[in-house]
N, C-alpha and C. Protein backbone atom coordinates (compact mmCIF):
# COMPACT_ATOMS: atom_id res chain seq x y z
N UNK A 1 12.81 129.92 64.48
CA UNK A 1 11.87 129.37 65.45
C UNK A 1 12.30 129.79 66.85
N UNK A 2 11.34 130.47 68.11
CA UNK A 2 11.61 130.95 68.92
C UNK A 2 12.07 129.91 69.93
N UNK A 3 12.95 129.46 70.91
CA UNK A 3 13.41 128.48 71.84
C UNK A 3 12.91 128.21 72.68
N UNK A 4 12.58 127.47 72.84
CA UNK A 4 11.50 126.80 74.42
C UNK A 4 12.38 126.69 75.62
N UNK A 5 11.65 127.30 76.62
CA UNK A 5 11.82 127.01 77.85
C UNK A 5 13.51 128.15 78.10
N UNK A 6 13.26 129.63 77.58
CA UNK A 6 14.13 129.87 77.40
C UNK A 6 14.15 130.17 79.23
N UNK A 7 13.59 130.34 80.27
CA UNK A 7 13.63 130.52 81.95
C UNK A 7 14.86 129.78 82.37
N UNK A 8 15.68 128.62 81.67
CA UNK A 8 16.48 128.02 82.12
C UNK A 8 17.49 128.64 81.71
N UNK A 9 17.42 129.26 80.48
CA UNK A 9 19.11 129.24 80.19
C UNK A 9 19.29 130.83 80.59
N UNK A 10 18.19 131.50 81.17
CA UNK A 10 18.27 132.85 82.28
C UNK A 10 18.66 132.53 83.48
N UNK A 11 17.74 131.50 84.06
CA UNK A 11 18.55 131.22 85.58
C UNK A 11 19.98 130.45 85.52
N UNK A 12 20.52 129.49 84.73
CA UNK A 12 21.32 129.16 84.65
C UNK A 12 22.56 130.38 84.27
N UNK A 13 22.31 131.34 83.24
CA UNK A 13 23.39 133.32 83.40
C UNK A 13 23.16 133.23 84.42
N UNK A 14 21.99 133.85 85.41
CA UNK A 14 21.89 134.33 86.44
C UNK A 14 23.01 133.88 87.96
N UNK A 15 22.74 132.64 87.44
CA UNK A 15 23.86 131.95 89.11
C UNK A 15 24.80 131.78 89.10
N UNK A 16 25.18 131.68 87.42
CA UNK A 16 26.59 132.09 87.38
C UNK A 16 27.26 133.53 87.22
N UNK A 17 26.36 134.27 86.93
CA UNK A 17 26.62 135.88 87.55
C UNK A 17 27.23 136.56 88.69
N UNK A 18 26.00 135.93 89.56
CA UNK A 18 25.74 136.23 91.01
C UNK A 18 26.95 135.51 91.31
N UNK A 19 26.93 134.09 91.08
CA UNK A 19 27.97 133.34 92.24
C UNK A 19 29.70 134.50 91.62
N UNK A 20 29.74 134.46 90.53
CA UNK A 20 31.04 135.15 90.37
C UNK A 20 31.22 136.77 90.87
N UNK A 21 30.31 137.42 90.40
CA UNK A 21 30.46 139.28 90.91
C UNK A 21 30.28 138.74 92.51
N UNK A 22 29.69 138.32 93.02
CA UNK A 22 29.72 137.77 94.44
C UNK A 22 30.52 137.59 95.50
N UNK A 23 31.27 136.30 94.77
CA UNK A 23 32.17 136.09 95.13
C UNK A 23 33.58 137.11 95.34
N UNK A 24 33.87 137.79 94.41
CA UNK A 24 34.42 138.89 94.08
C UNK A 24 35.13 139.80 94.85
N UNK A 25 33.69 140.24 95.43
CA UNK A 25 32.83 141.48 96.35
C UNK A 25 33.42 141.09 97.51
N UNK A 26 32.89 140.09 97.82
CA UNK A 26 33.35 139.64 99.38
C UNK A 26 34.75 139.55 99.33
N UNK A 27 35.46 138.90 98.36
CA UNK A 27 37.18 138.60 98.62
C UNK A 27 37.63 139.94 98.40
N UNK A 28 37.49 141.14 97.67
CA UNK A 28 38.10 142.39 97.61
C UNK A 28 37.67 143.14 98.71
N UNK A 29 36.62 142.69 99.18
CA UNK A 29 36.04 143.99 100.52
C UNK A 29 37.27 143.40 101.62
N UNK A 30 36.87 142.28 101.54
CA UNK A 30 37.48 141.55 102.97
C UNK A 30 39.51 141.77 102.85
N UNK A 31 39.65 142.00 101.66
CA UNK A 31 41.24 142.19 101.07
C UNK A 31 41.44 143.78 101.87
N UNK A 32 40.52 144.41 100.64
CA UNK A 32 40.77 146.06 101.51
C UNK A 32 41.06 146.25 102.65
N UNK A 33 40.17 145.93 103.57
CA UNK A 33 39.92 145.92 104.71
C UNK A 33 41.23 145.69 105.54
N UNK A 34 42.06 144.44 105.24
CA UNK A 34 43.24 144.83 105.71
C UNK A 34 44.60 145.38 105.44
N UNK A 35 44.50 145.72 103.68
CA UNK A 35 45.71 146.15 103.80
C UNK A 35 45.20 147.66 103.55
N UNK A 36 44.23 148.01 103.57
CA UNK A 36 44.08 149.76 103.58
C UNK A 36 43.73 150.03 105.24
N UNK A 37 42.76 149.26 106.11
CA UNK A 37 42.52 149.46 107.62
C UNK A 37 43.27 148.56 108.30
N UNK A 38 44.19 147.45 108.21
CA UNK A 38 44.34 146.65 108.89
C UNK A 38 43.35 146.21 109.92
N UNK A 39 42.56 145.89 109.53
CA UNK A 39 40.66 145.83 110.01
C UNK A 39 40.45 144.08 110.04
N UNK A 40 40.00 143.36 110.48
CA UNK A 40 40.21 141.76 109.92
C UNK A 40 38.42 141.91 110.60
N UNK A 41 37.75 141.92 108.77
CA UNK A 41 36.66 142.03 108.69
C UNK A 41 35.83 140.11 108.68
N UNK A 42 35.51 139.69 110.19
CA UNK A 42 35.84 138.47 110.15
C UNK A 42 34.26 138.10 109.16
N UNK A 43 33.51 138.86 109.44
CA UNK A 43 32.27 138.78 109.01
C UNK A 43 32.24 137.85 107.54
N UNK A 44 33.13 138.84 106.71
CA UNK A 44 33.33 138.10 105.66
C UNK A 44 34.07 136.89 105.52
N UNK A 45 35.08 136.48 105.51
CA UNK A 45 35.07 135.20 106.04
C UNK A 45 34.08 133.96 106.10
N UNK A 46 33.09 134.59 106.89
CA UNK A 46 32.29 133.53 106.94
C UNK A 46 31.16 133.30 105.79
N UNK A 47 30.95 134.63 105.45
CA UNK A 47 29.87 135.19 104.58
C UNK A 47 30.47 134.16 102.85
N UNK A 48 31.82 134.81 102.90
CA UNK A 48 32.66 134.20 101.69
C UNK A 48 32.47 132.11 101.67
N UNK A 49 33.13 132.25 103.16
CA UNK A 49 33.16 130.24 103.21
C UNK A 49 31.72 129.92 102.65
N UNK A 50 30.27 130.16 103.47
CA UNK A 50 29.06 129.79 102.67
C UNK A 50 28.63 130.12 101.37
N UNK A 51 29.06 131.35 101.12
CA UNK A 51 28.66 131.79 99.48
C UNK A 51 29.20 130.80 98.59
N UNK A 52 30.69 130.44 98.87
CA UNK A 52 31.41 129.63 98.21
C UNK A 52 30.66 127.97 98.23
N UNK A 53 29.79 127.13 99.47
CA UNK A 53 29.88 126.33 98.97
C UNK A 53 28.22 126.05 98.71
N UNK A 54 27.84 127.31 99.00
CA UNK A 54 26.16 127.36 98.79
C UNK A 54 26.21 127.93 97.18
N UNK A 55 27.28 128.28 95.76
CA UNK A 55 26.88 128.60 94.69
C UNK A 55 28.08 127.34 94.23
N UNK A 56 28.40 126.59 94.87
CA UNK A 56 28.93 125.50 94.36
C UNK A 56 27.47 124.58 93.52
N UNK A 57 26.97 124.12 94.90
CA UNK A 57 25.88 123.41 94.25
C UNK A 57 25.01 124.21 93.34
N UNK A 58 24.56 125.89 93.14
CA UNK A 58 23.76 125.86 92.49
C UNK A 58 24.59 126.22 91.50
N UNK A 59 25.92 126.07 90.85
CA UNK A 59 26.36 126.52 89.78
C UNK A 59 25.95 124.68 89.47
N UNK A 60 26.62 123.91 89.98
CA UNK A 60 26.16 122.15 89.51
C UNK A 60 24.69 122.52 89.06
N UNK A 61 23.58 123.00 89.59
CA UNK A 61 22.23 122.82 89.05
C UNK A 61 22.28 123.56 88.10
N UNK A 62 22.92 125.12 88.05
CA UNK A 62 22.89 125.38 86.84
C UNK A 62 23.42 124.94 85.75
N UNK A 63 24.58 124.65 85.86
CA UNK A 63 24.86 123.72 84.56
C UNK A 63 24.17 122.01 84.11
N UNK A 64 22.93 121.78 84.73
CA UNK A 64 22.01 120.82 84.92
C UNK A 64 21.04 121.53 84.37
N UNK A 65 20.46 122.66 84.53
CA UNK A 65 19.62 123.41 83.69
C UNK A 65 19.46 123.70 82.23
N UNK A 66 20.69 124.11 82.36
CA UNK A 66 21.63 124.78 80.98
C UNK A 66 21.86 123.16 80.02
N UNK A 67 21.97 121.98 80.49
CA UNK A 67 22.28 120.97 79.57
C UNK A 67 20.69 120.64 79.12
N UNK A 68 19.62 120.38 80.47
CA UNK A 68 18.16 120.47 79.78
C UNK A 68 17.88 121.47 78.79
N UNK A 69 18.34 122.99 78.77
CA UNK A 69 17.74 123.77 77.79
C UNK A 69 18.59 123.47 76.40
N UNK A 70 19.59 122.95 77.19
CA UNK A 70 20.61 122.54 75.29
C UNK A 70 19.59 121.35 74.18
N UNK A 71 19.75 120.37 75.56
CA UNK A 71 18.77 119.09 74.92
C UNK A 71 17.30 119.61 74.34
N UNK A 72 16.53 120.33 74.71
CA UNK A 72 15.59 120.64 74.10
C UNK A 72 15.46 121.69 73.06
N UNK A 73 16.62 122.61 72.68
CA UNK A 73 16.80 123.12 71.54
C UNK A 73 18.01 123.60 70.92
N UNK A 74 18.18 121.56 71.03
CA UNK A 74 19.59 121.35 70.16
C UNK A 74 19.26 121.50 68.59
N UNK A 75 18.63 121.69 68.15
CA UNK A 75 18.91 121.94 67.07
C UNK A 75 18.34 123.75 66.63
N UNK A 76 18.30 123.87 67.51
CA UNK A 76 18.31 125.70 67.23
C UNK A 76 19.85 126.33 68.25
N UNK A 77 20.72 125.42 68.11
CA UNK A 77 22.11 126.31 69.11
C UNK A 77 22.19 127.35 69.07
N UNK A 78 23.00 128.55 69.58
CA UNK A 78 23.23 129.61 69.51
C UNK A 78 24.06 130.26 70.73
N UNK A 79 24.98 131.46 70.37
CA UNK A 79 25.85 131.85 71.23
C UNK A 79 25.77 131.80 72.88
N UNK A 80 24.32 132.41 72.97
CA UNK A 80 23.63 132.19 74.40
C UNK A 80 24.55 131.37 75.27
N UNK A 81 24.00 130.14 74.87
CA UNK A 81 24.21 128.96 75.27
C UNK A 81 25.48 128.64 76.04
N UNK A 82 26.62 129.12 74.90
CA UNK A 82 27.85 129.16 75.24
C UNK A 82 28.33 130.32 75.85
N UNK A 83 27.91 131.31 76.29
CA UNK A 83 28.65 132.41 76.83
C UNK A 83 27.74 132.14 78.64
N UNK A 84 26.60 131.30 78.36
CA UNK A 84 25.71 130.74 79.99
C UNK A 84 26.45 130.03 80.51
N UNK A 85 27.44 128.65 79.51
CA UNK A 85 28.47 128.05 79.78
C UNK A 85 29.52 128.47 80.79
N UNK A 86 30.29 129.49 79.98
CA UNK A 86 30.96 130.24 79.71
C UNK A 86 31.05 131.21 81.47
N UNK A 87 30.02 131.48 81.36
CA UNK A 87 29.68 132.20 83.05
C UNK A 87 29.83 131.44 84.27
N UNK A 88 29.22 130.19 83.55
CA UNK A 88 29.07 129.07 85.14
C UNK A 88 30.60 128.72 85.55
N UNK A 89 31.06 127.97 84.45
CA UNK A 89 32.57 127.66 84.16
C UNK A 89 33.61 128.38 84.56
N UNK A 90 33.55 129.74 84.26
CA UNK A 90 34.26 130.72 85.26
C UNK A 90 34.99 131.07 86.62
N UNK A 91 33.67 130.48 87.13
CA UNK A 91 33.86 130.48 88.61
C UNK A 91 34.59 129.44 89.23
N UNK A 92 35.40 128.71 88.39
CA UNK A 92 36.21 127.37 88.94
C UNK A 92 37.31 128.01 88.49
N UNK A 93 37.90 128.62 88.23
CA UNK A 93 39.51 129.09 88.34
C UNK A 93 39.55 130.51 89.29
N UNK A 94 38.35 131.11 89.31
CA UNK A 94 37.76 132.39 90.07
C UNK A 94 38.23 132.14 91.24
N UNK A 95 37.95 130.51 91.75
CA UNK A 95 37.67 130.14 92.98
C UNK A 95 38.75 129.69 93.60
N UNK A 96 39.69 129.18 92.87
CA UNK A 96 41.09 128.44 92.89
C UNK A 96 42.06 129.63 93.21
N UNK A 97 41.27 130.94 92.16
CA UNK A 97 42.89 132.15 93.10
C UNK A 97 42.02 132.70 93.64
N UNK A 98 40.97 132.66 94.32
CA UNK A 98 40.98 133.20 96.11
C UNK A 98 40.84 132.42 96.81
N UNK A 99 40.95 131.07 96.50
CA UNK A 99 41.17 130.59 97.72
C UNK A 99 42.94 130.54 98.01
N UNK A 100 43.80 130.53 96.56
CA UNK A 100 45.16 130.66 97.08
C UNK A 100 46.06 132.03 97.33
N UNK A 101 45.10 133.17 96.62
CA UNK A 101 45.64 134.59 97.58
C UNK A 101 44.91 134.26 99.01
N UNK A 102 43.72 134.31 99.34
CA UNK A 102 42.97 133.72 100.71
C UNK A 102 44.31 133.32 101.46
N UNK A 103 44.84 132.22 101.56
CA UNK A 103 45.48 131.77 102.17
C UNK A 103 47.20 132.83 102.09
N UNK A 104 47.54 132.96 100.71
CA UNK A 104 49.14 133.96 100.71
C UNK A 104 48.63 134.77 101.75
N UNK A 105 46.89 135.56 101.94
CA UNK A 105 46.96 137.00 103.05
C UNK A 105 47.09 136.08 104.11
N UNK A 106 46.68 135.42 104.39
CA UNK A 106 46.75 135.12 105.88
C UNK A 106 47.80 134.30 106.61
N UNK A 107 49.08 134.23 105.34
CA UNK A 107 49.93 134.35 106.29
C UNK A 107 51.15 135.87 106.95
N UNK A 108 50.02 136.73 106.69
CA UNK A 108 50.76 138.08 106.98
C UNK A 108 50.23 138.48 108.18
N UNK A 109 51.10 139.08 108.65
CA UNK A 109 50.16 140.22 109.81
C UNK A 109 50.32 141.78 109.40
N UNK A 110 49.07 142.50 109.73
CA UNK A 110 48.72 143.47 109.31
C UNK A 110 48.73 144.45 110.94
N UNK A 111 49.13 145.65 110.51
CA UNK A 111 49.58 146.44 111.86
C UNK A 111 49.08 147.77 111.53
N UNK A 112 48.25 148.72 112.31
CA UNK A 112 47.70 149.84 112.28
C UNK A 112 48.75 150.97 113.77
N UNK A 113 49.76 151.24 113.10
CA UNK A 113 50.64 152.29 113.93
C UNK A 113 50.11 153.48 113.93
N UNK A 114 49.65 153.86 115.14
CA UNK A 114 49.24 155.69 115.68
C UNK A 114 50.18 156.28 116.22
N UNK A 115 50.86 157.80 115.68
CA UNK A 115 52.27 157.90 116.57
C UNK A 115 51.26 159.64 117.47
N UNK A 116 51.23 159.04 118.32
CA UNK A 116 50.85 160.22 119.35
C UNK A 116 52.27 160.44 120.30
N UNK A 117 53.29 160.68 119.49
CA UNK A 117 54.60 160.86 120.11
C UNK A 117 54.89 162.21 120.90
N UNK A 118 54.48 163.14 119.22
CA UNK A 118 55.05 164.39 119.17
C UNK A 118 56.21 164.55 118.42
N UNK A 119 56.75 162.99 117.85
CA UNK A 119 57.63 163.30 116.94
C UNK A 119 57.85 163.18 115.43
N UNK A 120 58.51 162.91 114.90
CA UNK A 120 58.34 163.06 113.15
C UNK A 120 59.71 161.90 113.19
N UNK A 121 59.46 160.60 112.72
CA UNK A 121 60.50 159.77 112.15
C UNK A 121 60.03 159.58 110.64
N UNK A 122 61.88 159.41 109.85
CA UNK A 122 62.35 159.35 108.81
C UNK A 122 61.55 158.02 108.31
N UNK A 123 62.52 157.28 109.52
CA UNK A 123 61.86 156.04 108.71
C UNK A 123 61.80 154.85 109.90
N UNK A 124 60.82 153.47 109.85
CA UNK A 124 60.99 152.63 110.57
C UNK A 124 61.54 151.43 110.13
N UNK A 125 61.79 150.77 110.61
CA UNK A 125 62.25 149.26 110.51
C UNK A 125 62.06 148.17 111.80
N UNK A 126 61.43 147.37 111.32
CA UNK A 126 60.97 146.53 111.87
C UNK A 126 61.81 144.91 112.00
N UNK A 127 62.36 144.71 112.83
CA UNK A 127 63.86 143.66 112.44
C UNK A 127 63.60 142.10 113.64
N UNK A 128 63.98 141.39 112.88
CA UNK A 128 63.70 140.19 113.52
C UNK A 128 65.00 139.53 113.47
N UNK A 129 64.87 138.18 114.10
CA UNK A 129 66.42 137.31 113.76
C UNK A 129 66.96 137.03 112.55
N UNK A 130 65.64 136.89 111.76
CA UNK A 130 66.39 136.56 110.57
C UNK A 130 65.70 137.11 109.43
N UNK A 131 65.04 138.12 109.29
CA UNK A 131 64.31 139.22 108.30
C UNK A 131 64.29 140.59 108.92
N UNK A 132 64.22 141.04 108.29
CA UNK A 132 63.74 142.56 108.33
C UNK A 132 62.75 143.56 107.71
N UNK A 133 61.89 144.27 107.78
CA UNK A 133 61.12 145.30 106.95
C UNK A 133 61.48 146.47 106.93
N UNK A 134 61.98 147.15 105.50
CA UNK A 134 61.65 149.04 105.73
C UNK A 134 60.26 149.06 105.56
N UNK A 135 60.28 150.38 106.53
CA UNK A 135 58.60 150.84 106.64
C UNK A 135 58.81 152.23 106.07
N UNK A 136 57.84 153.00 105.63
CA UNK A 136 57.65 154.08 105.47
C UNK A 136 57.80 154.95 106.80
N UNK A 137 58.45 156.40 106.60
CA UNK A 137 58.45 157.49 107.97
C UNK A 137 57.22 157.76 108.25
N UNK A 138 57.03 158.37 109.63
CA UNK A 138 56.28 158.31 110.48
C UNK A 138 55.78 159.43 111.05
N UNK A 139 54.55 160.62 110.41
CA UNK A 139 54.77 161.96 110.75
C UNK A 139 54.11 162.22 112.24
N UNK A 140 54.54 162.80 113.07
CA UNK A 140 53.82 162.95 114.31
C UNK A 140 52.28 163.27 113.91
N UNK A 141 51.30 162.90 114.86
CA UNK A 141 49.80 162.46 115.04
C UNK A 141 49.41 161.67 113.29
N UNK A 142 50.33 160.86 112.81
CA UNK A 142 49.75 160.33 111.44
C UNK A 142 49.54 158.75 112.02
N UNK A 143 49.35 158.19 111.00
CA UNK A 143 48.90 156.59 111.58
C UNK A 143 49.39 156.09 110.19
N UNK A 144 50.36 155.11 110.72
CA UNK A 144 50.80 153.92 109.39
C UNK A 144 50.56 152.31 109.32
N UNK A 145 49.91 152.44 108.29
CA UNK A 145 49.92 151.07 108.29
C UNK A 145 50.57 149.94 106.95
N UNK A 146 50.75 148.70 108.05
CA UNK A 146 51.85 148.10 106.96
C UNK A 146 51.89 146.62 107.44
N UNK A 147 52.23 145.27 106.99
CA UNK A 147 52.23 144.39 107.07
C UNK A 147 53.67 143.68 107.10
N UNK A 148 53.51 142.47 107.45
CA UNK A 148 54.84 141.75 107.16
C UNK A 148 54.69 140.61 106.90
N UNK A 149 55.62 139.66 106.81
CA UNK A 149 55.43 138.13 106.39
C UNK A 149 56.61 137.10 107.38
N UNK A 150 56.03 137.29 108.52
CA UNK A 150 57.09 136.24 109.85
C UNK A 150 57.13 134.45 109.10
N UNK A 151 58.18 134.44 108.69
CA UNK A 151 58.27 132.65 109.09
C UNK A 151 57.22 132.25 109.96
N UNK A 152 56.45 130.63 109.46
CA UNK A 152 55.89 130.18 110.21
C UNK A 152 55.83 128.70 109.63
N UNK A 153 55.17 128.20 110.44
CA UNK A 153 55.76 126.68 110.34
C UNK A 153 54.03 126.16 110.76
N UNK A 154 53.62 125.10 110.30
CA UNK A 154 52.35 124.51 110.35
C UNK A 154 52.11 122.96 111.45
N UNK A 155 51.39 122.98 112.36
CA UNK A 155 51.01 122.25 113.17
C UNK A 155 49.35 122.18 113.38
N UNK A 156 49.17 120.63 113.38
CA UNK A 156 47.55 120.53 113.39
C UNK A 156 46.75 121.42 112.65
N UNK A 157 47.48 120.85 110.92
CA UNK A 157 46.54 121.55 109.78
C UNK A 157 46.36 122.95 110.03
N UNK A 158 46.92 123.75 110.68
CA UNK A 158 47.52 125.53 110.68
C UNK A 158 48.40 125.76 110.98
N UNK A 159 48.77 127.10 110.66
CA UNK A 159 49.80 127.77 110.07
C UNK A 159 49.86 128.59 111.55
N UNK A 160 50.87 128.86 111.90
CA UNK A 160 51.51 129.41 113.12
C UNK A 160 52.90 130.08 112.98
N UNK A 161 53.29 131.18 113.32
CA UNK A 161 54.15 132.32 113.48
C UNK A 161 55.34 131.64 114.02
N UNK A 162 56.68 131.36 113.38
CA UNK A 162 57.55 131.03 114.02
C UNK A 162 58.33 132.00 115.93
N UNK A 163 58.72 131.27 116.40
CA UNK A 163 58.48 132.37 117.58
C UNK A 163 60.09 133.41 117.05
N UNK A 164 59.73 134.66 117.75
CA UNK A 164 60.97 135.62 117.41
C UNK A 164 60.78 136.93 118.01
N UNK A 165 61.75 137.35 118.33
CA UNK A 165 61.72 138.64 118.87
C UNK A 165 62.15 139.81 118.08
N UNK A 166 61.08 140.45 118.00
CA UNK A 166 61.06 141.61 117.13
C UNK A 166 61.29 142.77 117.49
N UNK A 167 61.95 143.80 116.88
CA UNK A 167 61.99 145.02 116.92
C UNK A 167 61.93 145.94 116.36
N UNK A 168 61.46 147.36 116.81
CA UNK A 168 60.74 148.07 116.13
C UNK A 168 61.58 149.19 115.72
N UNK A 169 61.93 149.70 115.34
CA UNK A 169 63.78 151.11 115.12
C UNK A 169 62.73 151.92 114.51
N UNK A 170 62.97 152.71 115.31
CA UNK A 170 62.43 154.46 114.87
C UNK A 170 63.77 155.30 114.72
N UNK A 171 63.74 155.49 113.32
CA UNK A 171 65.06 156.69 112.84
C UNK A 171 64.66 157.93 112.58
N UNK A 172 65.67 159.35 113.25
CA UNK A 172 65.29 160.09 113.22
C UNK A 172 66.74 161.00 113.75
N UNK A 173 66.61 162.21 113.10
CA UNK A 173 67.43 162.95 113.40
C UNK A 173 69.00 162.46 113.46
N UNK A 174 69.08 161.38 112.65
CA UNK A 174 70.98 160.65 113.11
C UNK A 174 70.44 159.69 114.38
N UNK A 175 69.56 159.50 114.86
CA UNK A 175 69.31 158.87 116.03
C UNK A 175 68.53 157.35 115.81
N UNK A 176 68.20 156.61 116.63
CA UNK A 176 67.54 155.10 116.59
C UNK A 176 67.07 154.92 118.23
N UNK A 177 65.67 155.34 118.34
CA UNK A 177 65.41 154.07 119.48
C UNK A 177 64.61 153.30 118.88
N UNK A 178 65.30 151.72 119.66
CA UNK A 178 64.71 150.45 119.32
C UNK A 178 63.23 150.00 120.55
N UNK A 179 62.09 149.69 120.18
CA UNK A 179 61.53 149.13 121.28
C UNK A 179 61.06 147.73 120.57
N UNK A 180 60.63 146.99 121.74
CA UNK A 180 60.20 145.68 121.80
C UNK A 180 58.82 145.72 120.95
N UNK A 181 58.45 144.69 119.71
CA UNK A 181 58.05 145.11 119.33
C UNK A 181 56.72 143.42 119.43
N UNK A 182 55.37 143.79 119.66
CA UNK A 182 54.80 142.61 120.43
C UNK A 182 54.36 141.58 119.61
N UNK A 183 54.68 140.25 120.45
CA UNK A 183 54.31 138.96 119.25
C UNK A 183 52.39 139.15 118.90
N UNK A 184 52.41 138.79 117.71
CA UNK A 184 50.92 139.15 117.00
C UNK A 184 50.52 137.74 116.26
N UNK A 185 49.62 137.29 116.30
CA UNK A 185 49.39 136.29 115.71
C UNK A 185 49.59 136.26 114.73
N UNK A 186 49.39 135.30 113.70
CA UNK A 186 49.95 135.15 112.29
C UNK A 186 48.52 135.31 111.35
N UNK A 187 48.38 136.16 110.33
CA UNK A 187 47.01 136.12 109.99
C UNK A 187 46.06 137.30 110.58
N UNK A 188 46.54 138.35 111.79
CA UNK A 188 45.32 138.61 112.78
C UNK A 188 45.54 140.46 111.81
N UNK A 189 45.00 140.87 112.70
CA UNK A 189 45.12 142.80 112.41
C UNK A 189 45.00 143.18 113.81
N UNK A 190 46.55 144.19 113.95
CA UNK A 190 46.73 144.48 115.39
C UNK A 190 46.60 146.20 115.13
N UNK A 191 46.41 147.06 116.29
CA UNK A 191 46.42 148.45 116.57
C UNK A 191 47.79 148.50 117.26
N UNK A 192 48.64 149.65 117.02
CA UNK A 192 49.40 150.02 118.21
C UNK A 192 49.62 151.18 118.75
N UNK A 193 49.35 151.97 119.58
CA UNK A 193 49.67 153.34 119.66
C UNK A 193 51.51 153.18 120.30
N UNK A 194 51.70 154.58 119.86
CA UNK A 194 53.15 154.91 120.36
C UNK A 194 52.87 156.20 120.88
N UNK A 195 53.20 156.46 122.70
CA UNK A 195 52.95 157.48 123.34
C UNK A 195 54.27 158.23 123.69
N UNK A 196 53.77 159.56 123.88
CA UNK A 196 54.78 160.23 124.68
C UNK A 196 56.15 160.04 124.79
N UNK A 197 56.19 159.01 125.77
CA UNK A 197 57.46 158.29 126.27
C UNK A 197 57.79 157.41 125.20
N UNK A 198 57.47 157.25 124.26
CA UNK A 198 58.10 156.40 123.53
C UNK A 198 57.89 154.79 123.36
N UNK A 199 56.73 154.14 124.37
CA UNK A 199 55.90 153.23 124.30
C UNK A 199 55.20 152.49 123.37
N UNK A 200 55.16 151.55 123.08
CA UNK A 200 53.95 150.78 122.13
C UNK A 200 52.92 150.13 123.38
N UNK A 201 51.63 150.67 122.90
CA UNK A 201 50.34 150.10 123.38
C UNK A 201 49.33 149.17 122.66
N UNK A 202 49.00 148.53 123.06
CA UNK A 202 48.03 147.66 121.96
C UNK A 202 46.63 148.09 122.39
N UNK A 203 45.65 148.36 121.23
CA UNK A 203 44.78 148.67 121.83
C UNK A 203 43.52 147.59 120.76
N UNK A 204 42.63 147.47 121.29
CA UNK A 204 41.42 146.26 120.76
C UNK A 204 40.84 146.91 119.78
N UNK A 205 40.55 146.54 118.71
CA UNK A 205 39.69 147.37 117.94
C UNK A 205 38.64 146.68 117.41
């Protein structure tokens, strides 16, 4: 016997589809974005916060749908049913690890290095009071990018960059100059050029 009112247990797949490949989309674009551009694509962000609590409620209606289409052809069950389940349901552990990678990225800072030096370093390191990073070498006119993870300490429900003075060691040839290397917010995506003289510039992007 064919199932009545099968429109429900389609829209009910459907929103749990959408809300999950969706969701997805936005947390991997917005991921890329900084650790391949160090780019802080804020757009998403916001796009992600509403998607998230605008397919909250319609995953609740869908699984309100999906229990009307059960009740009316409970006695014809079938896999459907449970794999429509199955979709909606999903999206609650989906949601639980991006919102807790969400938060692991943002306590990093992400850094886009341009070396318009003229020179070719081995390797960098990036050194603080009480951590350090190796970075990958540094070929003259290349651009590196790379992140770190500063101590930080939380005030008024956020997370904030412990304060520290950083430095930046360019190795090369048996040699090391150190420069000052600039406080960055915790969470943000910074540019820096390195000129000529041996300078770090920040530039807006």
């Amino acid at each position: 016997m064919p199932q009545k009112e099968k429109i429900l247990l389609t829209i009910s797949w459907y929103i749990g589809l959408t809300a999950f490949v969706g969701g997805w989309l936005i947390f991997l674009t917005w991921t890329a974005c900084r650790y391949f551009f160090a780019f802080d694509f804020f757009l998403f962000e916001i796009v992600g916060f509403w998607w998230m609590v605008v397919f909250t409620w319609l995953c609740l209606l869908a699984l309100g749908l999906l229990f009307i289409y059960v009740l009316i052809n409970r006695k014809y069950l079938h896999k459907k049913m449970l794999y429509s389940a199955l979709m909606i349901l999903i999206n609650i552990p989906s949601v639980l690890y991006i919102l807790d990678a969400q938060s692991r990225i943002s306590h990093l800072v992400f850094v886009k290095l341009a070396n318009h030096s003229g020179k070719e370093f081995e390797q960098l390191i990036l050194q603080g009071k009480k951590k350090s990073w190796k970075l990958e070498g540094l070929s003259k006119g290349s651009t590196l990018i790379f992140n770190y993870d500063p101590d930080f300490f939380i005030a008024d429900a956020r997370s904030y960059s412990e304060p520290d003075s950083l430095k930046l060691i360019f190795q090369y040839h048996g040699k090391n100059d150190t420069l000052d290397f600039p406080e960055i917010d915790l969470g943000s995506c910074h540019m820096l050029i390195l000129d000529k003289k041996l300078k770090l510039h920040s530039v807006v992007q």
